[in-house]
PDB file of N, CA and C in Angstrom:
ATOM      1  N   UNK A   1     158.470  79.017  21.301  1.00  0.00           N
ATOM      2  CA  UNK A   1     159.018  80.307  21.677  1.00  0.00           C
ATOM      3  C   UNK A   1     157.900  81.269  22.098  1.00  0.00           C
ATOM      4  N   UNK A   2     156.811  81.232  21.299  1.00  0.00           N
ATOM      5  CA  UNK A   2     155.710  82.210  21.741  1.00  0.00           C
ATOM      6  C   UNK A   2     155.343  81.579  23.139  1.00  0.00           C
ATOM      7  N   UNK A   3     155.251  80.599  23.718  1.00  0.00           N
ATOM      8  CA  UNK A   3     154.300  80.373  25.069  1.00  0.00           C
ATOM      9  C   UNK A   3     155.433  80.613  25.437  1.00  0.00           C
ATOM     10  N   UNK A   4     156.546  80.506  25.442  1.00  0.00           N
ATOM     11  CA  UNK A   4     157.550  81.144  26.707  1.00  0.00           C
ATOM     12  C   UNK A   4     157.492  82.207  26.957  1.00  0.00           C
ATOM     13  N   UNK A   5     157.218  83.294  25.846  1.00  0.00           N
ATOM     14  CA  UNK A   5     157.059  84.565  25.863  1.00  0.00           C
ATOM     15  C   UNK A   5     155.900  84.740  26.431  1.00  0.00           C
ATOM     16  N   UNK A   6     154.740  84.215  26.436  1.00  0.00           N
ATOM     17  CA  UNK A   6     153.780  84.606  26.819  1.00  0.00           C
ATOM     18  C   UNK A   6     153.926  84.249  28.138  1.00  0.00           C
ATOM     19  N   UNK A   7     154.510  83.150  28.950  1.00  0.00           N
ATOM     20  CA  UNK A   7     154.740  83.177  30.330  1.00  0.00           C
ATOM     21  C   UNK A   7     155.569  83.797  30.984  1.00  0.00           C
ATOM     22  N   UNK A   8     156.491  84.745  30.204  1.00  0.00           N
ATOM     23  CA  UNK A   8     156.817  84.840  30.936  1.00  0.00           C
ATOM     24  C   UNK A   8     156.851  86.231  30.948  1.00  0.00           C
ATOM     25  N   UNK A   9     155.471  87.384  29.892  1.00  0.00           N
ATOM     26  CA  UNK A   9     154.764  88.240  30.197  1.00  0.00           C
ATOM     27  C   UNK A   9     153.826  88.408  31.145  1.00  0.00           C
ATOM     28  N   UNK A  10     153.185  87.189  31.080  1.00  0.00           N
ATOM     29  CA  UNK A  10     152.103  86.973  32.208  1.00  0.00           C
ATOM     30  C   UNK A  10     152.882  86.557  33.571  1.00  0.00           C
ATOM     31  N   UNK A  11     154.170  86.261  34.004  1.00  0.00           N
ATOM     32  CA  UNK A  11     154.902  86.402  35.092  1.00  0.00           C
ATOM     33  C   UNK A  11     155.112  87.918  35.750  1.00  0.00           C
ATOM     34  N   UNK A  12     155.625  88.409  34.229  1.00  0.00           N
ATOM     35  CA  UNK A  12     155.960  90.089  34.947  1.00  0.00           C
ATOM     36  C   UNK A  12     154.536  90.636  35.361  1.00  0.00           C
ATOM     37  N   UNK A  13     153.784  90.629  34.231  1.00  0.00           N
ATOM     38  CA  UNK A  13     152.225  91.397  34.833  1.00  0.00           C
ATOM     39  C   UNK A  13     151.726  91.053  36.350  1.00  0.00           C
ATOM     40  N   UNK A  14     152.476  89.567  36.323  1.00  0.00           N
ATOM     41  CA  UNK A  14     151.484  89.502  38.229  1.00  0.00           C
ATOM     42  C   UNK A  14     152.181  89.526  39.145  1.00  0.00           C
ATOM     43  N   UNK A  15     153.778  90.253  38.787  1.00  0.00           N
ATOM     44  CA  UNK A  15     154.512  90.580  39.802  1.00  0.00           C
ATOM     45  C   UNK A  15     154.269  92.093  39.776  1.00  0.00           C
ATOM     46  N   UNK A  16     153.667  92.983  38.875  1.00  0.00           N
ATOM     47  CA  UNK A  16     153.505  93.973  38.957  1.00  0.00           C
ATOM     48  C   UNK A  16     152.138  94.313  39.299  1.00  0.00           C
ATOM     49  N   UNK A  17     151.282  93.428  39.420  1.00  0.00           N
ATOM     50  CA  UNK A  17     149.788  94.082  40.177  1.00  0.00           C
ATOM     51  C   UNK A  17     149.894  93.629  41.248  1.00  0.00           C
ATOM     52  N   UNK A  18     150.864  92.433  42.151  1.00  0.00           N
ATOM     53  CA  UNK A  18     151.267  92.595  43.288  1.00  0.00           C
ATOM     54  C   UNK A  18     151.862  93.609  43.855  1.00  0.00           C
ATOM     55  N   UNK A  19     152.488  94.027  43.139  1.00  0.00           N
ATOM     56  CA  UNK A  19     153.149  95.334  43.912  1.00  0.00           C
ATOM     57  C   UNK A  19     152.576  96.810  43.900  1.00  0.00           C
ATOM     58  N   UNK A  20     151.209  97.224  43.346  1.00  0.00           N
ATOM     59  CA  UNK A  20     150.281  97.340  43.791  1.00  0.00           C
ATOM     60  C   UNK A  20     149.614  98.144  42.766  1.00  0.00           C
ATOM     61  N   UNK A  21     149.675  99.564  42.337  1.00  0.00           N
ATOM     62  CA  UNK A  21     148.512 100.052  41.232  1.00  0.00           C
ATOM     63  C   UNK A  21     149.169 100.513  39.958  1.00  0.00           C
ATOM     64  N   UNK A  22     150.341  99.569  39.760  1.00  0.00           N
ATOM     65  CA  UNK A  22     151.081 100.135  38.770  1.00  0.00           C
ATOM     66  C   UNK A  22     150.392 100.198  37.101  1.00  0.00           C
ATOM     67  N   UNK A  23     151.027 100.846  36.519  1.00  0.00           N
ATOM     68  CA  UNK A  23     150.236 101.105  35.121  1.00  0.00           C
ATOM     69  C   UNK A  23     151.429 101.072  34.024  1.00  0.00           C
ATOM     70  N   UNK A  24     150.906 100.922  32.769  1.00  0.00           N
ATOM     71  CA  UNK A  24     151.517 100.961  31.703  1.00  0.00           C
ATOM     72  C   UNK A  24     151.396 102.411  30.699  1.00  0.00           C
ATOM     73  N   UNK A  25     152.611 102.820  30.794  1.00  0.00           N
ATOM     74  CA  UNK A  25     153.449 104.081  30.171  1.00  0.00           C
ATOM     75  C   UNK A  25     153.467 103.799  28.521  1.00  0.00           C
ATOM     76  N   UNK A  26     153.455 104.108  27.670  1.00  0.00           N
ATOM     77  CA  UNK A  26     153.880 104.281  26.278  1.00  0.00           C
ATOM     78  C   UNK A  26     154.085 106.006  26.052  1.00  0.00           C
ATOM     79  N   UNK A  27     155.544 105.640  25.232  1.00  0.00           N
ATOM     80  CA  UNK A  27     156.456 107.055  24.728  1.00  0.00           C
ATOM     81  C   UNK A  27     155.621 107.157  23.670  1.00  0.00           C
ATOM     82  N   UNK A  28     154.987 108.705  23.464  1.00  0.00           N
ATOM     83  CA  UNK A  28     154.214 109.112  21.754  1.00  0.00           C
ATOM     84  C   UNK A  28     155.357 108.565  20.656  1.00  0.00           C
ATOM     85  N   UNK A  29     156.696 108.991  21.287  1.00  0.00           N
ATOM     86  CA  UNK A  29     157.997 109.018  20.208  1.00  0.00           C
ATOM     87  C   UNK A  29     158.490 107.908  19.858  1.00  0.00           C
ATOM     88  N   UNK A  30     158.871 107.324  20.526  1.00  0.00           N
ATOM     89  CA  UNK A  30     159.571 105.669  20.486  1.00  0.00           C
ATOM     90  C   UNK A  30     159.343 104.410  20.864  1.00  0.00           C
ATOM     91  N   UNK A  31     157.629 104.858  21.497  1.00  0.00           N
ATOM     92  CA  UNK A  31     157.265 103.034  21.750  1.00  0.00           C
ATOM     93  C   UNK A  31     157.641 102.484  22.493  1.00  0.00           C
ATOM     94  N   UNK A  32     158.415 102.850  23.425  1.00  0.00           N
ATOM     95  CA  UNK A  32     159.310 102.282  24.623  1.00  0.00           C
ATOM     96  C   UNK A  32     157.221 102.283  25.362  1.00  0.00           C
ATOM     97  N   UNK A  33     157.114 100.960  26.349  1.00  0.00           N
ATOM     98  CA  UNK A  33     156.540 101.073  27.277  1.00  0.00           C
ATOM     99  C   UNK A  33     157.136 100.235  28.562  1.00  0.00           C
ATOM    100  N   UNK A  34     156.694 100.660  29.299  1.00  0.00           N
ATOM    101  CA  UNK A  34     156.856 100.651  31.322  1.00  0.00           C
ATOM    102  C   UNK A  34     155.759 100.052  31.685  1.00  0.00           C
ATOM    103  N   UNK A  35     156.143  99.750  32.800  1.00  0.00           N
ATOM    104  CA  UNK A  35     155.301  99.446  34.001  1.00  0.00           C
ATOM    105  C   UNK A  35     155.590  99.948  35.126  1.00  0.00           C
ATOM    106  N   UNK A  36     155.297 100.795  35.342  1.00  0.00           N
ATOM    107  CA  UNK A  36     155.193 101.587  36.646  1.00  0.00           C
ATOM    108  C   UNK A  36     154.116 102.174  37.724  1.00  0.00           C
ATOM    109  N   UNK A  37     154.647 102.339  39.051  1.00  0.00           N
ATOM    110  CA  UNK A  37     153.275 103.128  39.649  1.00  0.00           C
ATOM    111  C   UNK A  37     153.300 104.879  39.665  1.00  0.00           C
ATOM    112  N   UNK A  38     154.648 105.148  39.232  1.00  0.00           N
ATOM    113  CA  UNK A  38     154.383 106.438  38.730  1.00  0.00           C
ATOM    114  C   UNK A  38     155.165 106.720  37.736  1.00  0.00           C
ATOM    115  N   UNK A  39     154.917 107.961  37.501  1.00  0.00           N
ATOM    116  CA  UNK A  39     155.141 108.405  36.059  1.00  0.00           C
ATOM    117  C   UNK A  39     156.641 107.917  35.724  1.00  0.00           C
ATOM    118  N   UNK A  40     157.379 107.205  34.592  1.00  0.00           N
ATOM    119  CA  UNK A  40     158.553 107.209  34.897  1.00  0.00           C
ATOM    120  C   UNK A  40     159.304 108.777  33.682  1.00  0.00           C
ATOM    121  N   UNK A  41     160.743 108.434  34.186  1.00  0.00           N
ATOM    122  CA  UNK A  41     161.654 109.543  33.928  1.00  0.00           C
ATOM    123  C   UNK A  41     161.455 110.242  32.400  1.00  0.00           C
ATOM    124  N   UNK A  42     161.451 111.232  32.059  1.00  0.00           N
ATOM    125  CA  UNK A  42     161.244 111.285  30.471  1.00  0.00           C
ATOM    126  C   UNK A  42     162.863 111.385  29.739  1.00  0.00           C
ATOM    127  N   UNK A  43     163.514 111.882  30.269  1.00  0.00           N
ATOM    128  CA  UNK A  43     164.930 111.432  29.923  1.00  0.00           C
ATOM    129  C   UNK A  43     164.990 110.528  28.757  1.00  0.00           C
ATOM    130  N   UNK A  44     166.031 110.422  27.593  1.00  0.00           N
ATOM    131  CA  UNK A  44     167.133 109.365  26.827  1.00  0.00           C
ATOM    132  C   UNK A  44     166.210 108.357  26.024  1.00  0.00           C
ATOM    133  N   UNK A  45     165.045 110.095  25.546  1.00  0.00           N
ATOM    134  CA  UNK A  45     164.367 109.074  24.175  1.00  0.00           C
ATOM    135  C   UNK A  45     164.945 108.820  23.142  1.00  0.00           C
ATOM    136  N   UNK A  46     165.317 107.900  22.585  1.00  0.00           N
ATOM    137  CA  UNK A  46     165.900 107.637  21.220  1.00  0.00           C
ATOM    138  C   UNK A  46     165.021 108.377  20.470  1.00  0.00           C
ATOM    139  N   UNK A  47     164.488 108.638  19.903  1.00  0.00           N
ATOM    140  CA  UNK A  47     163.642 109.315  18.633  1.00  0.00           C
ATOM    141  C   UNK A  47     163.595 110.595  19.250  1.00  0.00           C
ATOM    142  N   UNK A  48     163.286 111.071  20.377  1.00  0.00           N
ATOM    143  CA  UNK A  48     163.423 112.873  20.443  1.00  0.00           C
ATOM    144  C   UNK A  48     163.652 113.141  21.446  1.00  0.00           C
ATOM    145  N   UNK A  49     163.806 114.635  22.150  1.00  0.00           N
ATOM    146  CA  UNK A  49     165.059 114.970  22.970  1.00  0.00           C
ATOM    147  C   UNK A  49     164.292 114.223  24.372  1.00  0.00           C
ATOM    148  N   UNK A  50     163.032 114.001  24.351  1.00  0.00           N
ATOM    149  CA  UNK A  50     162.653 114.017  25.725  1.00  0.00           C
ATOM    150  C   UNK A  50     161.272 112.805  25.643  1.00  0.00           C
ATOM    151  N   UNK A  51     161.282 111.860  26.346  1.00  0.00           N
ATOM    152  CA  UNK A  51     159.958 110.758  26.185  1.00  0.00           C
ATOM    153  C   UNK A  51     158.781 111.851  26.683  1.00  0.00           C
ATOM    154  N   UNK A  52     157.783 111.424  25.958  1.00  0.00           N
ATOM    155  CA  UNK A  52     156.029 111.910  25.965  1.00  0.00           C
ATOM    156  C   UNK A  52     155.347 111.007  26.614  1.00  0.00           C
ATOM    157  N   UNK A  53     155.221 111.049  27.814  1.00  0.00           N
ATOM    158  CA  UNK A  53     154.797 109.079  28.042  1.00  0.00           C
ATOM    159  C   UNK A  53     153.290 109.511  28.470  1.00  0.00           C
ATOM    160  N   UNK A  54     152.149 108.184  27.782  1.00  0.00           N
ATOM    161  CA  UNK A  54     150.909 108.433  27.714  1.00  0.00           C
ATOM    162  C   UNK A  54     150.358 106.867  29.209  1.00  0.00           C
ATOM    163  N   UNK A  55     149.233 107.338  29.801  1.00  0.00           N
ATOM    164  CA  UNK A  55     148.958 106.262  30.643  1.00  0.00           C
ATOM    165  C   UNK A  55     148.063 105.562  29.624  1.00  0.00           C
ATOM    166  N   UNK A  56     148.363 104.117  29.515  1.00  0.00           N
ATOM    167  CA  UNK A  56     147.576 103.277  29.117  1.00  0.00           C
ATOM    168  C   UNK A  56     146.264 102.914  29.286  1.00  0.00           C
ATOM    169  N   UNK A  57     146.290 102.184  30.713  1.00  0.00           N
ATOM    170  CA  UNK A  57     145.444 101.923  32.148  1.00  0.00           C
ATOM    171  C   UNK A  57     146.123 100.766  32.719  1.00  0.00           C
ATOM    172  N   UNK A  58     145.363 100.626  33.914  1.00  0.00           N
ATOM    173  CA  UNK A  58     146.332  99.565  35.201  1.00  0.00           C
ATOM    174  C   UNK A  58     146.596  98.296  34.728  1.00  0.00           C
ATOM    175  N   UNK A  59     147.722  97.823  34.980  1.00  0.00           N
ATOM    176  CA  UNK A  59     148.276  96.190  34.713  1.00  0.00           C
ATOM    177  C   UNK A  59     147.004  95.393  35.291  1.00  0.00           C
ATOM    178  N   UNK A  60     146.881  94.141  34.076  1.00  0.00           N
ATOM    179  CA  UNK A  60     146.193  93.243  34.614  1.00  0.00           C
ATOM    180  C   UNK A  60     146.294  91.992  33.773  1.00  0.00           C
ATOM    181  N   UNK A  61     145.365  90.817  33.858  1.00  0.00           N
ATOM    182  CA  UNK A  61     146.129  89.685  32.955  1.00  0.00           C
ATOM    183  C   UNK A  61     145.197  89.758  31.654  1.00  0.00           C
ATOM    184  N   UNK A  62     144.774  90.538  30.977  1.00  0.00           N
ATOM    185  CA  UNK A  62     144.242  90.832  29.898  1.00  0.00           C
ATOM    186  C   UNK A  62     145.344  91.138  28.754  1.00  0.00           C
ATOM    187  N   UNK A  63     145.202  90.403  27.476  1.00  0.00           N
ATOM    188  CA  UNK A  63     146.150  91.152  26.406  1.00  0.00           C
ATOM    189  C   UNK A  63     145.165  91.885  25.772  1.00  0.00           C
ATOM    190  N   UNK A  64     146.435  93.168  25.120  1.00  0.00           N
ATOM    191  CA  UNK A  64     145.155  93.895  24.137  1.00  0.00           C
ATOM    192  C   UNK A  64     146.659  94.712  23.431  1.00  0.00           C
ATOM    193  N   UNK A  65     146.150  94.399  21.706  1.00  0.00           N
ATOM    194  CA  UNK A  65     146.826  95.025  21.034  1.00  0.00           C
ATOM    195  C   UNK A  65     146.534  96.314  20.521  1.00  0.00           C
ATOM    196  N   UNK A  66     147.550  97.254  20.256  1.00  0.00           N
ATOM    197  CA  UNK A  66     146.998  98.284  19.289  1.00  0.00           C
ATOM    198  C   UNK A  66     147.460  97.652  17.779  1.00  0.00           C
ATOM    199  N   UNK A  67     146.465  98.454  17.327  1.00  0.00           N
ATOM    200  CA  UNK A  67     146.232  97.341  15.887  1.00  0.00           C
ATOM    201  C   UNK A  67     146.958  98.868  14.734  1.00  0.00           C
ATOM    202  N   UNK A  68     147.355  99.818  14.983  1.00  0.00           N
ATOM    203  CA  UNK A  68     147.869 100.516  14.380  1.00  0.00           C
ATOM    204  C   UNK A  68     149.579 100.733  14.792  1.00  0.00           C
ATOM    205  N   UNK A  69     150.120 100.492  16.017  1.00  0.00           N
ATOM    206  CA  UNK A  69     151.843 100.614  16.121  1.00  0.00           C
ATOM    207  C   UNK A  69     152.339  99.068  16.606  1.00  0.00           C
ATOM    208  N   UNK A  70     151.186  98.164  16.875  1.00  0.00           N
ATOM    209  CA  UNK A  70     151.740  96.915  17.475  1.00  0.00           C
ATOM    210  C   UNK A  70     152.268  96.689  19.075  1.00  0.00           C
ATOM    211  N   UNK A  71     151.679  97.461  19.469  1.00  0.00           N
ATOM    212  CA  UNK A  71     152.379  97.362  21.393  1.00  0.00           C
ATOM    213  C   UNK A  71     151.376  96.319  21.349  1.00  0.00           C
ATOM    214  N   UNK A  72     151.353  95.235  22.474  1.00  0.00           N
ATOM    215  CA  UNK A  72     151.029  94.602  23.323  1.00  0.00           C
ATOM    216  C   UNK A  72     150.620  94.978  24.686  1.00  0.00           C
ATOM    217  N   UNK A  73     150.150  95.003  25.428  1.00  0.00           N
ATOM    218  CA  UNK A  73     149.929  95.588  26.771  1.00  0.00           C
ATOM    219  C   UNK A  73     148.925  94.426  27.246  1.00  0.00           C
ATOM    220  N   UNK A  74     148.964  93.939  28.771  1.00  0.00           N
ATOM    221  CA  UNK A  74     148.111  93.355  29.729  1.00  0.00           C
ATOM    222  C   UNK A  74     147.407  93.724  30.144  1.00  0.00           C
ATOM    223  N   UNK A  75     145.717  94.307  30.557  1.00  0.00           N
ATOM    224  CA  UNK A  75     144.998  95.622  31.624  1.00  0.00           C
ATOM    225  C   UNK A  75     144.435  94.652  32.085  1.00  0.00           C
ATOM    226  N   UNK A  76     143.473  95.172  33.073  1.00  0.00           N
ATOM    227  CA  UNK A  76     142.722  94.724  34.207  1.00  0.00           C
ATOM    228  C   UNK A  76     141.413  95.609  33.211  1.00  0.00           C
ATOM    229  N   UNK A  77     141.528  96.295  32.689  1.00  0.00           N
ATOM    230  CA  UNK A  77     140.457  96.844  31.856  1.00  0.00           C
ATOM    231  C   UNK A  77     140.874  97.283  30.428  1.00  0.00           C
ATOM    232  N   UNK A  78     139.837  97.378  29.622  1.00  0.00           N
ATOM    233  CA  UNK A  78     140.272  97.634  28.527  1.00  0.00           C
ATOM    234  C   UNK A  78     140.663  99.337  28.154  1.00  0.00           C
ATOM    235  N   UNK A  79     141.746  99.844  27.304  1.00  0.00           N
ATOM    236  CA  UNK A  79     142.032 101.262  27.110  1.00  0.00           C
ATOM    237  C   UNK A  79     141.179 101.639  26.579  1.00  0.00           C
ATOM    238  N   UNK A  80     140.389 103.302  26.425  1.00  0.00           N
ATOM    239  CA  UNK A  80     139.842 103.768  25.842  1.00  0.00           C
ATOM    240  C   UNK A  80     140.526 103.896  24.552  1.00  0.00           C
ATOM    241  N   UNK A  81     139.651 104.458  22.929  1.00  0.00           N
ATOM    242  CA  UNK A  81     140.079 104.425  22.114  1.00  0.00           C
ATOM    243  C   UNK A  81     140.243 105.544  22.105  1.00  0.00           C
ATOM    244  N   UNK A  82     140.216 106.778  22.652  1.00  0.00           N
ATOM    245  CA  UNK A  82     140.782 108.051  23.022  1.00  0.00           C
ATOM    246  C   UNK A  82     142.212 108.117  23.668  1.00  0.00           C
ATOM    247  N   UNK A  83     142.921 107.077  24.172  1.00  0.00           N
ATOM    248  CA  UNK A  83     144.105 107.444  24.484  1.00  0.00           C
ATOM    249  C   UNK A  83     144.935 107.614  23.769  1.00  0.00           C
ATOM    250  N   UNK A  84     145.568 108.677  23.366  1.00  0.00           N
ATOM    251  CA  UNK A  84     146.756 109.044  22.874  1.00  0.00           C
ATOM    252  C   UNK A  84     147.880 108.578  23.375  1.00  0.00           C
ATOM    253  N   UNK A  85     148.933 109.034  22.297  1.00  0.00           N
ATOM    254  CA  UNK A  85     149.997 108.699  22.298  1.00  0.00           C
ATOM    255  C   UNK A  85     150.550 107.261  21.571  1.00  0.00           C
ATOM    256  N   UNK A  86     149.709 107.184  20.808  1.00  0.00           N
ATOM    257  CA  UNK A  86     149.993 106.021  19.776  1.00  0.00           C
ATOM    258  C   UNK A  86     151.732 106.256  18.848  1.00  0.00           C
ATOM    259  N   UNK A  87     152.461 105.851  18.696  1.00  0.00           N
ATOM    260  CA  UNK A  87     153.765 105.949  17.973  1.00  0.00           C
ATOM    261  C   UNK A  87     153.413 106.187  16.539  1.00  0.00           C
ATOM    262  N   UNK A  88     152.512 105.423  16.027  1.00  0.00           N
ATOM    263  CA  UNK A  88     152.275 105.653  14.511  1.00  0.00           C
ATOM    264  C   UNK A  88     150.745 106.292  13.462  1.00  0.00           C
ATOM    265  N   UNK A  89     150.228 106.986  15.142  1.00  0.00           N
ATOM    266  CA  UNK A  89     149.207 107.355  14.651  1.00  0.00           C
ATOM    267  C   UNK A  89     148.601 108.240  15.945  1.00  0.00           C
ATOM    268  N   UNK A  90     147.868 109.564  16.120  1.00  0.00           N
ATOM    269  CA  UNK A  90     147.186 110.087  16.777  1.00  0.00           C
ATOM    270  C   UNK A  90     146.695 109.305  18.375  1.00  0.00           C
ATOM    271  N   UNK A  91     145.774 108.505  17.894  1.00  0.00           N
ATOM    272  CA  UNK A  91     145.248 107.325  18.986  1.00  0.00           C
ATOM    273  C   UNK A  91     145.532 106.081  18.632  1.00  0.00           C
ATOM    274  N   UNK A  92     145.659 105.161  19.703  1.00  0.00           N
ATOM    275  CA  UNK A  92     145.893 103.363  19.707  1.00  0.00           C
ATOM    276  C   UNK A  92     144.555 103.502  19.450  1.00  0.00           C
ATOM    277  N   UNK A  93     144.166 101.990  18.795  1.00  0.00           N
ATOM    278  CA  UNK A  93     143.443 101.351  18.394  1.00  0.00           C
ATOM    279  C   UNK A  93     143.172  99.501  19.258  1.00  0.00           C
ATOM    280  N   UNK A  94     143.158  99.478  20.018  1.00  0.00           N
ATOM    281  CA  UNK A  94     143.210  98.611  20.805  1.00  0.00           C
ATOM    282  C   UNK A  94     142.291  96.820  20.710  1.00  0.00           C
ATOM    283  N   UNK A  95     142.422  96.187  20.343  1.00  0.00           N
ATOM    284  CA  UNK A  95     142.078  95.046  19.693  1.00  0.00           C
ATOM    285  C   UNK A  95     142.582  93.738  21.135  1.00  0.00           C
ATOM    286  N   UNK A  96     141.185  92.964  21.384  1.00  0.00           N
ATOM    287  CA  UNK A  96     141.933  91.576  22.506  1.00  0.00           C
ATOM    288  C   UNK A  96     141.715  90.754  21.919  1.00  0.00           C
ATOM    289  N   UNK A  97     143.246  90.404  22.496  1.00  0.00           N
ATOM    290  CA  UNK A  97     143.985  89.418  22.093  1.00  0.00           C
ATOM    291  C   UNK A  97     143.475  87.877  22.472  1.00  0.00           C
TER     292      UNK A  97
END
Protein backbone atom coordinates (compact mmCIF):
# COMPACT_ATOMS: atom_id res chain seq x y z
CA UNK A 1 0.00 0.00 0.00
CA UNK A 2 2.78 2.48 0.82
CA UNK A 3 4.62 2.17 -2.78
CA UNK A 4 1.30 2.72 -4.37
CA UNK A 5 0.98 5.70 -2.46
CA UNK A 6 4.18 6.75 -3.06
CA UNK A 7 3.62 6.37 -6.91
CA UNK A 8 1.22 7.65 -7.15
CA UNK A 9 2.43 10.98 -5.21
CA UNK A 10 5.33 11.04 -7.27
CA UNK A 11 2.78 10.85 -10.42
CA UNK A 12 0.90 13.97 -9.22
CA UNK A 13 4.23 15.94 -8.38
CA UNK A 14 5.43 15.45 -12.12
CA UNK A 15 2.26 16.31 -13.54
CA UNK A 16 2.45 19.38 -11.59
CA UNK A 17 6.06 20.67 -12.39
CA UNK A 18 5.00 19.99 -15.92
CA UNK A 19 2.55 22.32 -15.82
CA UNK A 20 4.88 24.74 -14.83
CA UNK A 21 5.94 26.78 -11.40
CA UNK A 22 3.39 25.51 -9.27
CA UNK A 23 3.94 25.40 -5.44
CA UNK A 24 2.68 23.89 -2.37
CA UNK A 25 0.07 25.85 -0.11
CA UNK A 26 -0.45 24.68 3.60
CA UNK A 27 -3.61 26.19 5.71
CA UNK A 28 -1.94 27.59 9.36
CA UNK A 29 -5.62 26.20 10.47
CA UNK A 30 -6.38 22.87 9.02
CA UNK A 31 -3.51 21.34 7.20
CA UNK A 32 -5.29 21.14 4.07
CA UNK A 33 -2.29 21.48 1.42
CA UNK A 34 -2.44 22.34 -2.56
CA UNK A 35 -0.62 22.43 -5.34
CA UNK A 36 -0.97 25.28 -7.16
CA UNK A 37 0.58 28.09 -9.35
CA UNK A 38 -1.27 30.60 -7.55
CA UNK A 39 -2.50 31.39 -4.47
CA UNK A 40 -5.56 29.18 -4.04
CA UNK A 41 -9.12 30.36 -2.66
CA UNK A 42 -9.17 30.93 1.19
CA UNK A 43 -12.80 30.10 1.44
CA UNK A 44 -14.51 26.72 3.53
CA UNK A 45 -11.78 26.18 6.18
CA UNK A 46 -12.98 23.57 8.40
CA UNK A 47 -11.20 24.76 11.56
CA UNK A 48 -11.78 28.67 10.98
CA UNK A 49 -13.83 31.07 9.11
CA UNK A 50 -11.23 31.60 6.41
CA UNK A 51 -7.85 29.32 5.19
CA UNK A 52 -4.30 31.15 6.10
CA UNK A 53 -2.42 29.48 3.35
CA UNK A 54 1.51 29.61 3.80
CA UNK A 55 3.94 28.97 0.52
CA UNK A 56 5.95 26.02 1.15
CA UNK A 57 8.38 26.21 -1.96
CA UNK A 58 8.10 24.84 -5.66
CA UNK A 59 6.97 21.16 -6.43
CA UNK A 60 9.68 18.85 -7.08
CA UNK A 61 10.53 15.05 -6.62
CA UNK A 62 12.07 15.52 -3.20
CA UNK A 63 10.09 14.27 0.04
CA UNK A 64 10.40 16.28 3.13
CA UNK A 65 8.48 15.95 6.27
CA UNK A 66 7.54 18.35 8.93
CA UNK A 67 8.46 16.54 11.92
CA UNK A 68 6.11 18.63 14.19
CA UNK A 69 2.25 18.44 12.23
CA UNK A 70 3.21 15.49 9.80
CA UNK A 71 2.54 17.04 6.18
CA UNK A 72 4.51 15.41 3.61
CA UNK A 73 5.40 17.67 0.75
CA UNK A 74 7.72 16.96 -2.59
CA UNK A 75 10.25 20.33 -3.40
CA UNK A 76 12.71 20.83 -5.93
CA UNK A 77 14.40 22.50 -2.84
CA UNK A 78 14.35 22.19 0.57
CA UNK A 79 11.79 24.69 2.89
CA UNK A 80 13.33 27.06 5.07
CA UNK A 81 12.90 26.40 8.78
CA UNK A 82 11.39 29.89 8.99
CA UNK A 83 8.32 29.10 7.13
CA UNK A 84 5.35 29.48 8.93
CA UNK A 85 2.26 28.29 9.08
CA UNK A 86 2.85 25.00 10.63
CA UNK A 87 -0.83 23.55 11.99
CA UNK A 88 0.65 22.47 15.30
CA UNK A 89 3.24 24.74 15.96
CA UNK A 90 4.61 28.37 14.98
CA UNK A 91 7.16 26.96 12.20
CA UNK A 92 7.45 23.41 10.22
CA UNK A 93 10.28 21.65 11.04
CA UNK A 94 11.17 19.95 7.92
CA UNK A 95 13.07 16.55 7.96
CA UNK A 96 14.05 14.30 4.22
CA UNK A 97 12.54 11.74 3.76
Amino acid sequence: MKKLLLVMAVGMVALCVSAGDAKYYICKYCGTKVVKNATPSNLHCPAHTFHQWYVVAPVGPVPWQCERCGIQVYLKERATPSNTGCPANSFHRWNKQ
